[in-house]
Protein backbone atom coordinates (compact mmCIF):
# COMPACT_ATOMS: atom_id res chain seq x y z
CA UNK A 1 87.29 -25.28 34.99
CA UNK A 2 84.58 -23.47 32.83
CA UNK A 3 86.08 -22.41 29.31
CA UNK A 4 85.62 -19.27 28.67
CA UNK A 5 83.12 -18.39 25.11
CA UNK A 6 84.02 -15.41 23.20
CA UNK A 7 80.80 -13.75 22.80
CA UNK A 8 80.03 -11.62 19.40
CA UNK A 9 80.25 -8.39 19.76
CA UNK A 10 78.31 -5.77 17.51
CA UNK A 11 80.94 -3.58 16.15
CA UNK A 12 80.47 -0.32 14.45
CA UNK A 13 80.48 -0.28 10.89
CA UNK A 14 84.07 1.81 10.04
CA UNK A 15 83.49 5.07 8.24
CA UNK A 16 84.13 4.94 4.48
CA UNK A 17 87.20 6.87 3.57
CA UNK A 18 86.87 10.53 2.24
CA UNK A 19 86.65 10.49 -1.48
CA UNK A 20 84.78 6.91 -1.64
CA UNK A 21 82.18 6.83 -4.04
CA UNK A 22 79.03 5.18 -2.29
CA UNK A 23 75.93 4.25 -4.58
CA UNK A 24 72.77 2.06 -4.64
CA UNK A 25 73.16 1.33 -8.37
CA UNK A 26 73.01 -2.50 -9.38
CA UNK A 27 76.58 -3.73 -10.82
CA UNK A 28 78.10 -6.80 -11.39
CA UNK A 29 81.81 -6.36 -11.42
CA UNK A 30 81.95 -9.94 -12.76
CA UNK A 31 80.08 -9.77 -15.70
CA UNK A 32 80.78 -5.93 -16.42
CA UNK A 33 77.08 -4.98 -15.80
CA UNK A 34 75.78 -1.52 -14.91
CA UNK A 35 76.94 1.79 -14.30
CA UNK A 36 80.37 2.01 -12.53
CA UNK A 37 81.62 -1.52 -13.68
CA UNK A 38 83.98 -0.93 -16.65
CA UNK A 39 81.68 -1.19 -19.51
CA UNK A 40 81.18 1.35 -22.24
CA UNK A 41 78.20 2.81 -20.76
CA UNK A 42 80.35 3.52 -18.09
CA UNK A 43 82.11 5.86 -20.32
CA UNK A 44 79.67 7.91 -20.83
CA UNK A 45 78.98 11.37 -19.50
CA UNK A 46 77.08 14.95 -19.92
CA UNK A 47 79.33 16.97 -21.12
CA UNK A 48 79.50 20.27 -18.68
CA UNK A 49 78.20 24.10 -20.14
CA UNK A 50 77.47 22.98 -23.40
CA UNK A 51 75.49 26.45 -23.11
CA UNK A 52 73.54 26.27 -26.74
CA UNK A 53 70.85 29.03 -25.29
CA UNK A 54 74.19 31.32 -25.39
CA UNK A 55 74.97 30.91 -28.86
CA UNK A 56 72.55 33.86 -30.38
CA UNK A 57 73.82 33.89 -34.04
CA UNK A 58 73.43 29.53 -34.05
CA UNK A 59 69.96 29.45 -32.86
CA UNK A 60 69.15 32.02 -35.65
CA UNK A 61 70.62 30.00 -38.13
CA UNK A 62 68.56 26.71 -36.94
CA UNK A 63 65.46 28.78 -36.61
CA UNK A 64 65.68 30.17 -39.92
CA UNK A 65 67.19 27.63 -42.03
CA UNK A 66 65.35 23.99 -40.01
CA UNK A 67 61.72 23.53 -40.61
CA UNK A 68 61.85 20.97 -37.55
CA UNK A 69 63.43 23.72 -35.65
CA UNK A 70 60.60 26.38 -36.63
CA UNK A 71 57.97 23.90 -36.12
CA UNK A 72 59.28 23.30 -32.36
CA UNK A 73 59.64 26.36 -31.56
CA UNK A 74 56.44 27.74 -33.30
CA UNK A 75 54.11 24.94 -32.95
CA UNK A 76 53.00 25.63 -29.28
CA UNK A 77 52.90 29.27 -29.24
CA UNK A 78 50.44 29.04 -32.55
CA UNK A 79 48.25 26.91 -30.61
CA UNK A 80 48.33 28.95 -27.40
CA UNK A 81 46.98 32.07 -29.17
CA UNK A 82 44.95 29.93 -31.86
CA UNK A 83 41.69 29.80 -30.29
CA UNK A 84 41.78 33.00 -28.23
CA UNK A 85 39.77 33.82 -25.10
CA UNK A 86 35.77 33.86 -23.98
CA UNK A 87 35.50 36.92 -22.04
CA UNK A 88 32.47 36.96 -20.13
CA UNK A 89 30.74 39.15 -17.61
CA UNK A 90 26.93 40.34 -17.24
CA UNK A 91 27.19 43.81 -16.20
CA UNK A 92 28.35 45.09 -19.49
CA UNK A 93 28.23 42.84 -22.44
CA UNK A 94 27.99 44.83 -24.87
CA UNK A 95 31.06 46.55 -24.06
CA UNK A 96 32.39 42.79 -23.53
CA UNK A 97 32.12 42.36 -27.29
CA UNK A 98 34.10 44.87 -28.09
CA UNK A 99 37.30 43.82 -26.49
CA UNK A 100 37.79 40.93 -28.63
CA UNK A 101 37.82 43.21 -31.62
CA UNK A 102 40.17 45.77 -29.81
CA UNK A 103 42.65 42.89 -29.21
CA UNK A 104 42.82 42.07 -32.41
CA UNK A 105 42.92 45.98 -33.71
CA UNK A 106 45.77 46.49 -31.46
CA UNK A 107 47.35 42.87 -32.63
CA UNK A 108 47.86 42.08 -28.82
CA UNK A 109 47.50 37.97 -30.32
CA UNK A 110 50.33 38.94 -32.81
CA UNK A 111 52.47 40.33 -30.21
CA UNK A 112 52.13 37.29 -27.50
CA UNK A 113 52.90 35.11 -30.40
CA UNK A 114 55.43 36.59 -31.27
CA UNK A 115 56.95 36.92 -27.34
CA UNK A 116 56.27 33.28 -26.61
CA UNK A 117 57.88 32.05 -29.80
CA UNK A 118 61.00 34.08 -29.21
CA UNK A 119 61.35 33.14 -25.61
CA UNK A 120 60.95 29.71 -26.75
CA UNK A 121 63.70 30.05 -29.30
CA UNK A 122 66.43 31.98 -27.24
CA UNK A 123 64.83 31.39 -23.60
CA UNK A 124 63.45 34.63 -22.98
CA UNK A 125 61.19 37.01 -24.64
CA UNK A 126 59.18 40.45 -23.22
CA UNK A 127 56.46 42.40 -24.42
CA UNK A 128 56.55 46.21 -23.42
CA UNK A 129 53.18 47.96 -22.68
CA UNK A 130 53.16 50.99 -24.92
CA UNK A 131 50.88 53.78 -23.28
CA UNK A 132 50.83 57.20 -24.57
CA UNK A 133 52.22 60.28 -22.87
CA UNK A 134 53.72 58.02 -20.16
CA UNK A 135 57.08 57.63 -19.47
CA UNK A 136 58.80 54.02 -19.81
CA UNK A 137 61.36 53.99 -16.93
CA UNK A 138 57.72 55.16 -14.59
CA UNK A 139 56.04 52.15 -12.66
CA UNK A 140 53.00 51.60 -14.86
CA UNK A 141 49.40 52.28 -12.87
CA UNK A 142 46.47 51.11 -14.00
CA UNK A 143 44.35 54.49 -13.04
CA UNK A 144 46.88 56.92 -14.92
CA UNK A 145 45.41 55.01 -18.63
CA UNK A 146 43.20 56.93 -20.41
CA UNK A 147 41.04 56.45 -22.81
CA UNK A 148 42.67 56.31 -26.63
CA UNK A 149 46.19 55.58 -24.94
CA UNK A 150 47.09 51.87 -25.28
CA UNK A 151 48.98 51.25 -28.73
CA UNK A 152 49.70 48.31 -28.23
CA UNK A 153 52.83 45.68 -27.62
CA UNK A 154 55.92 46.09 -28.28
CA UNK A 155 57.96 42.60 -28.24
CA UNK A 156 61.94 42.31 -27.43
CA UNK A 157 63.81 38.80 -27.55
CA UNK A 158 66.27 38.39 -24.17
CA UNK A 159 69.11 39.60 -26.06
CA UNK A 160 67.58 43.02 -27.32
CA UNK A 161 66.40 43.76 -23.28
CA UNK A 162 69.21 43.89 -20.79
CA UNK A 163 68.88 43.62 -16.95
CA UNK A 164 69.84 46.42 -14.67
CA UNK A 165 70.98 44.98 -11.73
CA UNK A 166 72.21 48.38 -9.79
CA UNK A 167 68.47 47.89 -8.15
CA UNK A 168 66.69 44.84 -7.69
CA UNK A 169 62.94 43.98 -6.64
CA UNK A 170 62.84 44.13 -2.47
CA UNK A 171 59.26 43.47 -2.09
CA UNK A 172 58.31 39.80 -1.56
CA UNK A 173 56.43 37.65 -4.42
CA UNK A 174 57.01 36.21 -7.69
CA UNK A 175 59.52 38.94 -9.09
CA UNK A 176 60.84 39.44 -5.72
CA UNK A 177 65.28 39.80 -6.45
CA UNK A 178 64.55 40.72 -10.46
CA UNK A 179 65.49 44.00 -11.77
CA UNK A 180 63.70 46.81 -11.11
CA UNK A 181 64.63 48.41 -14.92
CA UNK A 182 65.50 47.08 -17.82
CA UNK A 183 67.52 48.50 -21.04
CA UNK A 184 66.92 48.15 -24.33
CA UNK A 185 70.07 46.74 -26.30
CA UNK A 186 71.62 48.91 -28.83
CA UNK A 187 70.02 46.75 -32.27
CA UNK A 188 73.03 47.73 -34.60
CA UNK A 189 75.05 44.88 -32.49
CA UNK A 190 72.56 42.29 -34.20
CA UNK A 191 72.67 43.82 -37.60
CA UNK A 192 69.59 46.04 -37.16
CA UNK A 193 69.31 49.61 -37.66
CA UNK A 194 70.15 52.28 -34.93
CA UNK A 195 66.73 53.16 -33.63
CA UNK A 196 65.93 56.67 -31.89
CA UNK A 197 63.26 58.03 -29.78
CA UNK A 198 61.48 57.16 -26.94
CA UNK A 199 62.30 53.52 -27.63
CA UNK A 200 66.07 53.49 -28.64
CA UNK A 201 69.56 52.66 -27.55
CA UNK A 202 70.12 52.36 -23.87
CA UNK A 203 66.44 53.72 -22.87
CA UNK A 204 65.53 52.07 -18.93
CA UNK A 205 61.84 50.39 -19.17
CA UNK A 206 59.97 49.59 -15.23
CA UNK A 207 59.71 45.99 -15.40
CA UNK A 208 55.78 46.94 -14.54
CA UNK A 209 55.63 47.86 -17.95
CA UNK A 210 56.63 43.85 -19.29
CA UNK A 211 55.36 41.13 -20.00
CA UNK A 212 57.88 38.56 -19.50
CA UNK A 213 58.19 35.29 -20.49
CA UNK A 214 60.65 31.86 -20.13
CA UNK A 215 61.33 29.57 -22.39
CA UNK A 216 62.46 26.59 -19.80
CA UNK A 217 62.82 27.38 -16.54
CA UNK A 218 66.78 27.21 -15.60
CA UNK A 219 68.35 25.99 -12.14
CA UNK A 220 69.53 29.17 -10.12
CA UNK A 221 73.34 28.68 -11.34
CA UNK A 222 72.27 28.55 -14.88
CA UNK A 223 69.48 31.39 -14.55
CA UNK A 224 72.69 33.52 -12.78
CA UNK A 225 74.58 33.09 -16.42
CA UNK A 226 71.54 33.60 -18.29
CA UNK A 227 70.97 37.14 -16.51
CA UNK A 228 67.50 35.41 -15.06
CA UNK A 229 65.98 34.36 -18.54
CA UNK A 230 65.64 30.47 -18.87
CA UNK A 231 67.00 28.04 -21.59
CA UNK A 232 66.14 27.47 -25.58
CA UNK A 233 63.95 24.74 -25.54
CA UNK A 234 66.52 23.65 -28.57
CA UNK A 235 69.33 23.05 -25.84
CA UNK A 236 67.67 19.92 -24.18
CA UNK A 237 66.58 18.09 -27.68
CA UNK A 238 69.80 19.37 -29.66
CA UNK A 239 70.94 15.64 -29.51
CA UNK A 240 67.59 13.99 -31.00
CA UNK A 241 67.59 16.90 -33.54
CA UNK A 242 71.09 15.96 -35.03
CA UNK A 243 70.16 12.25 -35.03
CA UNK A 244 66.86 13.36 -36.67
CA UNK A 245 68.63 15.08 -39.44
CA UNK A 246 71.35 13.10 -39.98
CA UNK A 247 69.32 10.09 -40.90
CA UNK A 248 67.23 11.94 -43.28
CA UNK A 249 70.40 12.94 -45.26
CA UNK A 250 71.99 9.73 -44.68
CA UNK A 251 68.61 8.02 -46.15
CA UNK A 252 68.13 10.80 -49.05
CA UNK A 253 72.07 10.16 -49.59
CA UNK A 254 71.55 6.52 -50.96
CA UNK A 255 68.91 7.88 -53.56
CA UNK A 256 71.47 8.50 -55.29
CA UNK A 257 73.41 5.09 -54.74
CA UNK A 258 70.15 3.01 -55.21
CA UNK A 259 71.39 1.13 -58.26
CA UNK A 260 74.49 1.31 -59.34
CA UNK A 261 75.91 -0.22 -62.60
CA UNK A 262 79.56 -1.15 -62.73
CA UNK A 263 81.95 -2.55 -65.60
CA UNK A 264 84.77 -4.47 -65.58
CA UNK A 265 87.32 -3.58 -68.13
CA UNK A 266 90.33 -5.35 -68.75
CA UNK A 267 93.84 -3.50 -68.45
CA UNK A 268 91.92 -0.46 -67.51
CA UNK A 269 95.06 0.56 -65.33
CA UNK A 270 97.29 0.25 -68.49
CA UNK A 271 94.41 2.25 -70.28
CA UNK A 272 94.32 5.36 -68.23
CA UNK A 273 98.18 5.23 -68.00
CA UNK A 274 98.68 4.98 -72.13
CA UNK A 275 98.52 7.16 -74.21
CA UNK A 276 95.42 10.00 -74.49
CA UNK A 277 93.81 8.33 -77.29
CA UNK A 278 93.27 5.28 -75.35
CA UNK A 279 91.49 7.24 -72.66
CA UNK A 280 89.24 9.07 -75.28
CA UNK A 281 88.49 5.88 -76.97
CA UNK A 282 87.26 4.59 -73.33
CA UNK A 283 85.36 7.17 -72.62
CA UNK A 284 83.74 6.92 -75.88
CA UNK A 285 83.11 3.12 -75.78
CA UNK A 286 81.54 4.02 -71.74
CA UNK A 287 79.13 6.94 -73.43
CA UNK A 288 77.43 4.56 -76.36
CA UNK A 289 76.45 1.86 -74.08
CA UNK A 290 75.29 4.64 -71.56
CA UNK A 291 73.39 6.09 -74.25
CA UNK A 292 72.10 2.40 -75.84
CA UNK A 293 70.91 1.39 -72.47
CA UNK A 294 67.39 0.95 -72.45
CA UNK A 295 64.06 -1.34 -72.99
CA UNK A 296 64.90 -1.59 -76.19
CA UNK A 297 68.54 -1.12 -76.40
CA UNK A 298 71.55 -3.22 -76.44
CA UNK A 299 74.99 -2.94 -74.00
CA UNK A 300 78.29 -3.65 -75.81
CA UNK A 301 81.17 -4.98 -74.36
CA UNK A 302 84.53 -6.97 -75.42
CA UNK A 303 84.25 -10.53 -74.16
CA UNK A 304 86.90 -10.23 -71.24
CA UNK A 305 84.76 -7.14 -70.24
CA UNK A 306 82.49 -8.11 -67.59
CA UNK A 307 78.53 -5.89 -66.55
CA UNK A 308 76.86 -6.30 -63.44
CA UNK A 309 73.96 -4.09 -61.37
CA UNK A 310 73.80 -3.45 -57.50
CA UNK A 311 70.38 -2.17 -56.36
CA UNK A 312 70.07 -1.46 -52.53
CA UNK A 313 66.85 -2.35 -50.96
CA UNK A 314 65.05 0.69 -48.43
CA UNK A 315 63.32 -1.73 -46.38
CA UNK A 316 62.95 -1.16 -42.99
CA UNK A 317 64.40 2.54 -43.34
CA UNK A 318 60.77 4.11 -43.01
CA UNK A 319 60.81 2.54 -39.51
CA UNK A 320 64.49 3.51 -38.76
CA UNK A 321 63.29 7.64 -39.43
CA UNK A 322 60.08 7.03 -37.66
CA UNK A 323 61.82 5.95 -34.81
CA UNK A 324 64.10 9.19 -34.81
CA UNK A 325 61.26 11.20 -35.39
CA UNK A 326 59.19 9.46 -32.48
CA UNK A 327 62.27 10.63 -30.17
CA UNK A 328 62.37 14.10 -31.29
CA UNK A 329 58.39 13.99 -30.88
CA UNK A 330 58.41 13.39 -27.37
CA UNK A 331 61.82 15.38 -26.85
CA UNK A 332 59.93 18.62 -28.33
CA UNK A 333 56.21 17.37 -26.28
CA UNK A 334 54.40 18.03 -29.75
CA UNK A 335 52.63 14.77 -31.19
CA UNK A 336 53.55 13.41 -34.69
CA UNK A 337 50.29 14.47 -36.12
CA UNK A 338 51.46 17.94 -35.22
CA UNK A 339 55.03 18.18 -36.02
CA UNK A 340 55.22 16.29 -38.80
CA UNK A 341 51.64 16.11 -40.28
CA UNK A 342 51.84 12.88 -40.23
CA UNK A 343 48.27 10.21 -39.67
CA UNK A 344 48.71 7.58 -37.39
CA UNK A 345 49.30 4.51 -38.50
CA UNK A 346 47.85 1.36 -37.46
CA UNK A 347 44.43 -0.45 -37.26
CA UNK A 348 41.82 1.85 -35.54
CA UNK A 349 43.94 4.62 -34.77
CA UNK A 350 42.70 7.76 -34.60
CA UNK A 351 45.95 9.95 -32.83
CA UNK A 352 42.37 11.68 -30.72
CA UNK A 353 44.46 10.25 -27.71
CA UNK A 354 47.74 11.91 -28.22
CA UNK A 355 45.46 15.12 -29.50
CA UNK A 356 43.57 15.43 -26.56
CA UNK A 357 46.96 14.83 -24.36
CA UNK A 358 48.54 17.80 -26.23
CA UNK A 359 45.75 20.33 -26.00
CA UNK A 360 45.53 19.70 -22.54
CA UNK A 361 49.26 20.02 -22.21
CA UNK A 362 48.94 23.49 -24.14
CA UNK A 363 45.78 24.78 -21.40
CA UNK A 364 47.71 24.04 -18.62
CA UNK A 365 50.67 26.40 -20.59
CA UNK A 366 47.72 29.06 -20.73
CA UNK A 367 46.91 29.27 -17.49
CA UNK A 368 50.60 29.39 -16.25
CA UNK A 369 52.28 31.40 -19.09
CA UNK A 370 48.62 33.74 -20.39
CA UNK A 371 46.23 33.81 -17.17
CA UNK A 372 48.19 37.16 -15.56
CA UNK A 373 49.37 38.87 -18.63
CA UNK A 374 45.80 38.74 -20.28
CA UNK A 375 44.19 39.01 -17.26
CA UNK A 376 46.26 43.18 -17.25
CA UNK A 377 46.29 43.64 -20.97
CA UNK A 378 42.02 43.25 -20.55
CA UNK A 379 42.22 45.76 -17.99
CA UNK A 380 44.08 47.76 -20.06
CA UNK A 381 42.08 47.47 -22.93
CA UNK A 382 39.20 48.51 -20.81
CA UNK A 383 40.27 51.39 -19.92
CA UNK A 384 41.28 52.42 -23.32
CA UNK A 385 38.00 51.59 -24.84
CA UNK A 386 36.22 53.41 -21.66
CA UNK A 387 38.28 55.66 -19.62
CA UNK A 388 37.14 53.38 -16.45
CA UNK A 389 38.01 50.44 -14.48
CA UNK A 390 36.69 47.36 -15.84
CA UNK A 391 33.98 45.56 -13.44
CA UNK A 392 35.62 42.85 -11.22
CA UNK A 393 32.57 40.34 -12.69
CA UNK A 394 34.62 40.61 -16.44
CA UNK A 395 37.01 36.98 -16.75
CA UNK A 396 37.38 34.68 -18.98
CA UNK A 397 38.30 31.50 -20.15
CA UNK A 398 40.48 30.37 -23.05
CA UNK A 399 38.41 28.45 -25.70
CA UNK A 400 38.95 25.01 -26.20
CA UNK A 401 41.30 23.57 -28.74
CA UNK A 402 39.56 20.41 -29.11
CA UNK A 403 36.27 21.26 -30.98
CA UNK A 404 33.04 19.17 -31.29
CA UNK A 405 31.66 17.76 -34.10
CA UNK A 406 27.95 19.12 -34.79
CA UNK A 407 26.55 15.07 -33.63
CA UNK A 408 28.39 16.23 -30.46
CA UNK A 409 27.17 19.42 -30.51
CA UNK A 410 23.56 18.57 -30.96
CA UNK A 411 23.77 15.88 -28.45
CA UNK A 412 25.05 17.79 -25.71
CA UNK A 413 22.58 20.61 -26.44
CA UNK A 414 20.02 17.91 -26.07
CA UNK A 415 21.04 16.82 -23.02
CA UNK A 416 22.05 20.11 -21.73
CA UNK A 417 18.31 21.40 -22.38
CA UNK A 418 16.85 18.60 -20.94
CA UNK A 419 18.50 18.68 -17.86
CA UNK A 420 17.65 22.50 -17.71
CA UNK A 421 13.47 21.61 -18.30
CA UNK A 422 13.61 18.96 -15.21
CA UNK A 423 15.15 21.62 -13.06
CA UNK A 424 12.60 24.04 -13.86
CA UNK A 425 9.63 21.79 -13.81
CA UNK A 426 10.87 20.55 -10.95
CA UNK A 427 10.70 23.99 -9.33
CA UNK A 428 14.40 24.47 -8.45
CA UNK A 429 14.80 27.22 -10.63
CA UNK A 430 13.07 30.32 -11.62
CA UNK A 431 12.36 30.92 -15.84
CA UNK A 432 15.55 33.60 -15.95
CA UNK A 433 17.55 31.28 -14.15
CA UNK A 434 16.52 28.22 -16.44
CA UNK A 435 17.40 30.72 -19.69
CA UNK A 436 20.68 32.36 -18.51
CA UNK A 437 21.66 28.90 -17.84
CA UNK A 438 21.00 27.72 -21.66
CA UNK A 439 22.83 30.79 -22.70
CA UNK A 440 25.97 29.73 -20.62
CA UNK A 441 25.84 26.32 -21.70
CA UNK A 442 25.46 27.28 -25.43
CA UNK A 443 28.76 29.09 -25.10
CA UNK A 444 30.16 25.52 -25.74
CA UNK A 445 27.82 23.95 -28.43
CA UNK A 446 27.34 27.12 -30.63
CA UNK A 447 23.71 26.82 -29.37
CA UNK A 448 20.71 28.61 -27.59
CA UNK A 449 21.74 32.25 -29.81
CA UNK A 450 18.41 33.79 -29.56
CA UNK A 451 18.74 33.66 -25.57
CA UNK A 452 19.81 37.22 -25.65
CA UNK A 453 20.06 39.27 -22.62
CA UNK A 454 16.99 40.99 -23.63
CA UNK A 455 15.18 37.32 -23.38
CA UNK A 456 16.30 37.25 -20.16
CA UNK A 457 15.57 40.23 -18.90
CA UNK A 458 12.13 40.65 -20.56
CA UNK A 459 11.51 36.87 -18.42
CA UNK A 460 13.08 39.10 -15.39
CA UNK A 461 9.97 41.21 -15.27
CA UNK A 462 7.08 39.07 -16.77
CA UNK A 463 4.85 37.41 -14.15
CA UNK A 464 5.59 34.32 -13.75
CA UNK A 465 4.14 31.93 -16.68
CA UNK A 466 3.38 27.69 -16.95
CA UNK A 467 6.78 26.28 -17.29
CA UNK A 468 6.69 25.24 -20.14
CA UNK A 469 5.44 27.97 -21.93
CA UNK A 470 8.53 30.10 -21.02
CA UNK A 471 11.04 27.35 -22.17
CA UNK A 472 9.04 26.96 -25.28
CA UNK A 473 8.88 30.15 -26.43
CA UNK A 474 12.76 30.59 -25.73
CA UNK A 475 13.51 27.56 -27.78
């Protein structure tokens, strides 16, 4: 009789009960090791709404009474607006030139400083257009400016502008479920005068007419609570900021602990429980050798009286505040050389790594945060310089933070010229062609100035000379 094998059967794996915590994590319940085994780090969480971007009256106090606080929330908006713009264009550049004075006139820099350094600081920051004769609460059109009208920006922090949220934005795009208006905060709640007129208490603004800006972006819960601005950059680095300061005052604490001199008296309990005289006579015996202490002094004591020093030793503590200042560094995405001034340290270091990292850091923050609002403030400015829309050839391009030493200058205006003689002895390109590109490339090295328009033009019309008598003569 054939036994009958038991064959294995696949069985389905049983559900895991509701409530089970499942995760890939690596743990060794054995040893206490990782997160979920019961080890300290285990203890520790996030605590929930620890909502520091809410706290208006704290982050004026750290703004205006921490240097590291300024300096992380000023430090990128500076260089943002350092540098400026290169507006360029060739159907009018004379009138071109122009703007960049107007901008300044109307302190347009001033203003986006000002707006990017407050959103920074409480997570939000506008600045209103200010046209003349026009009403606020009106959708702002570009062909109702007129010449002489613009006066400027007017900046608000988020907590001086208040959404209206009885109508939102329908149409679809970037502000699509924003409000349509916005009110301006009565100013006597912060401790500012009451302020009448067209720009006072409770007036509606179009959102058309702001220029808004974030400090970090929020998750749609938290950007409900913060009436759609974002977060104080403060919030996320609040943590490495109290470390920060409390080991500079813990380290400028034991200054005053370096050396410390102590005496040993005998029966001083009896003496400061005897009579007063005894005590005076103490105190008196403590002040001469105090005052007799010295390179050429002498310290007196009784012979069961015993002297001794205690000097503490700072080694090591440079490297301890380095560290905490490393951590804030990265927390606040400045480099050491620019939050704290400090030179790198170390053989062969420059910091031209970390500089170049940051600047590029702070473009790619132009072209997100700066690209649209300049982009309407120039045509703006256009049309209040000349009553007309400006030509859609006019852009620009912010200038470079990282500038070239004149070796690098004069090297790539070498090369750059070079290149442009082969193409036009070559025959690729025409003389105008070969010149307008020397202008364009001296934009970056400072060089080629006499390439004027009129150079250009006046090669326009000529006939057609030897090649290198046209690059020779512009040179």
């Amino acid at each position: 009789m054939r036994k009958k094998h038991n064959r294995p059967t696949t069985q389905p794996a049983a559900p895991a009960a509701k409530g089970t915590a499942k995760a890939d994590d690596f743990v060794n319940f054995m040893s206490r090791i990782g997160l979920g085994a019961p080890n300290l780090q285990s203890a520790t969480e996030y605590k929930p709404m620890q909502m520091l971007t809410q706290t208006w009256q704290v982050l004026v106090d750290m703004y205006c009474q921490s240097w590291i606080v300024g300096k992380i929330v000023g430090a990128i908006p500076e260089d943002m607006i350092r540098s400026g713009i290169a507006i360029t264009g060739d159907s009018v550049p004379k009138r071109i030139e122009l703007i960049d004075s107007a901008l300044s006139r109307l302190k347009i820099w001033t203003a986006l400083q000002s707006a990017l350094t407050w959103a920074r600081l409480f997570g939000g920051a506008a600045s209103l257009i200010m046209i003349e004769g026009q009403d606020v609460a009106e959708p702002l059109r570009l062909d109702t400016i007129t010449r002489g009208s613009f006066r400027g920006l007017m900046t608000y922090d988020r907590w001086q502008l208040w959404p209206d949220w009885s109508q939102t934005i329908q149409a679809l795009g970037p502000s699509y479920g924003l409000p349509v208006y916005w009110r301006i905060v009565d100013p006597s709640q912060y401790g500012a005068p009451q302020v009448s007129g067209r720009l006072g208490f409770n007036v509606r603004v179009h959102h058309s007419r702001l220029l808004r800006f974030l400090g970090i972006e929020a998750p749609h819960s938290r950007a409900v609570m913060e009436q759609s601005w974002g977060l104080s950059v403060v919030e996320r680095l609040l943590d490495r900021l109290v470390a920060f300061d409390t080991a500079s005052a813990g380290a400028a604490s034991l200054i005053d602990k370096a050396y410390l001199r102590t005496i040993q008296i005998k029966g001083l309990r009896q003496i400061l429980g005897g009579p007063e005289s005894a005590q005076i006579a103490l105190a008196k015996n403590i002040g001469m050798i105090r005052a007799l202490q010295s390179t050429e002094g002498m310290t007196v004591l009784d012979a069961d009286d015993q002297f001794a020093t205690t000097s503490y030793s700072f080694a090591g503590l440079d490297q301890v505040l380095l560290s905490f200042g490393q951590q804030l560094s990265g927390a606040a995405d400045i480099p050491l050389t620019r939050l704290f001034g400090q030179s790198p340290a170390g053989l062969n270091a420059t910091g031209e790594a970390d500089t170049k990292t940051y600047y590029d850091g702070i473009l790619r923050r132009q072209e997100a945060q700066l690209r649209e609002p300049l982009t309407k403030l120039l045509q703006i400015v256009y049309r209040h310089l000349y009553g007309e829309p400006m030509p859609p050839d006019v852009s620009f391009n912010f200038v470079p933070l990282w500038q070239l030493t004149e070796i690098d200058r004069a090297n790539v205006a070498s090369t750059d010229a070079a290149s442009v003689t082969a193409a036009y002895t070559a025959g690729l390109i025409d003389a105008p062609t070969a010149l307008r590109e020397l202008q364009l490339r001296g934009a970056l090295t400072t060089r080629w100035q006499a390439v004027t328009e009129d150079v250009v033009k006046e090669a326009e019309g000529a006939s057609p000379p030897p090649a290198t008598a046209v690059l020779s003569n512009a040179i």
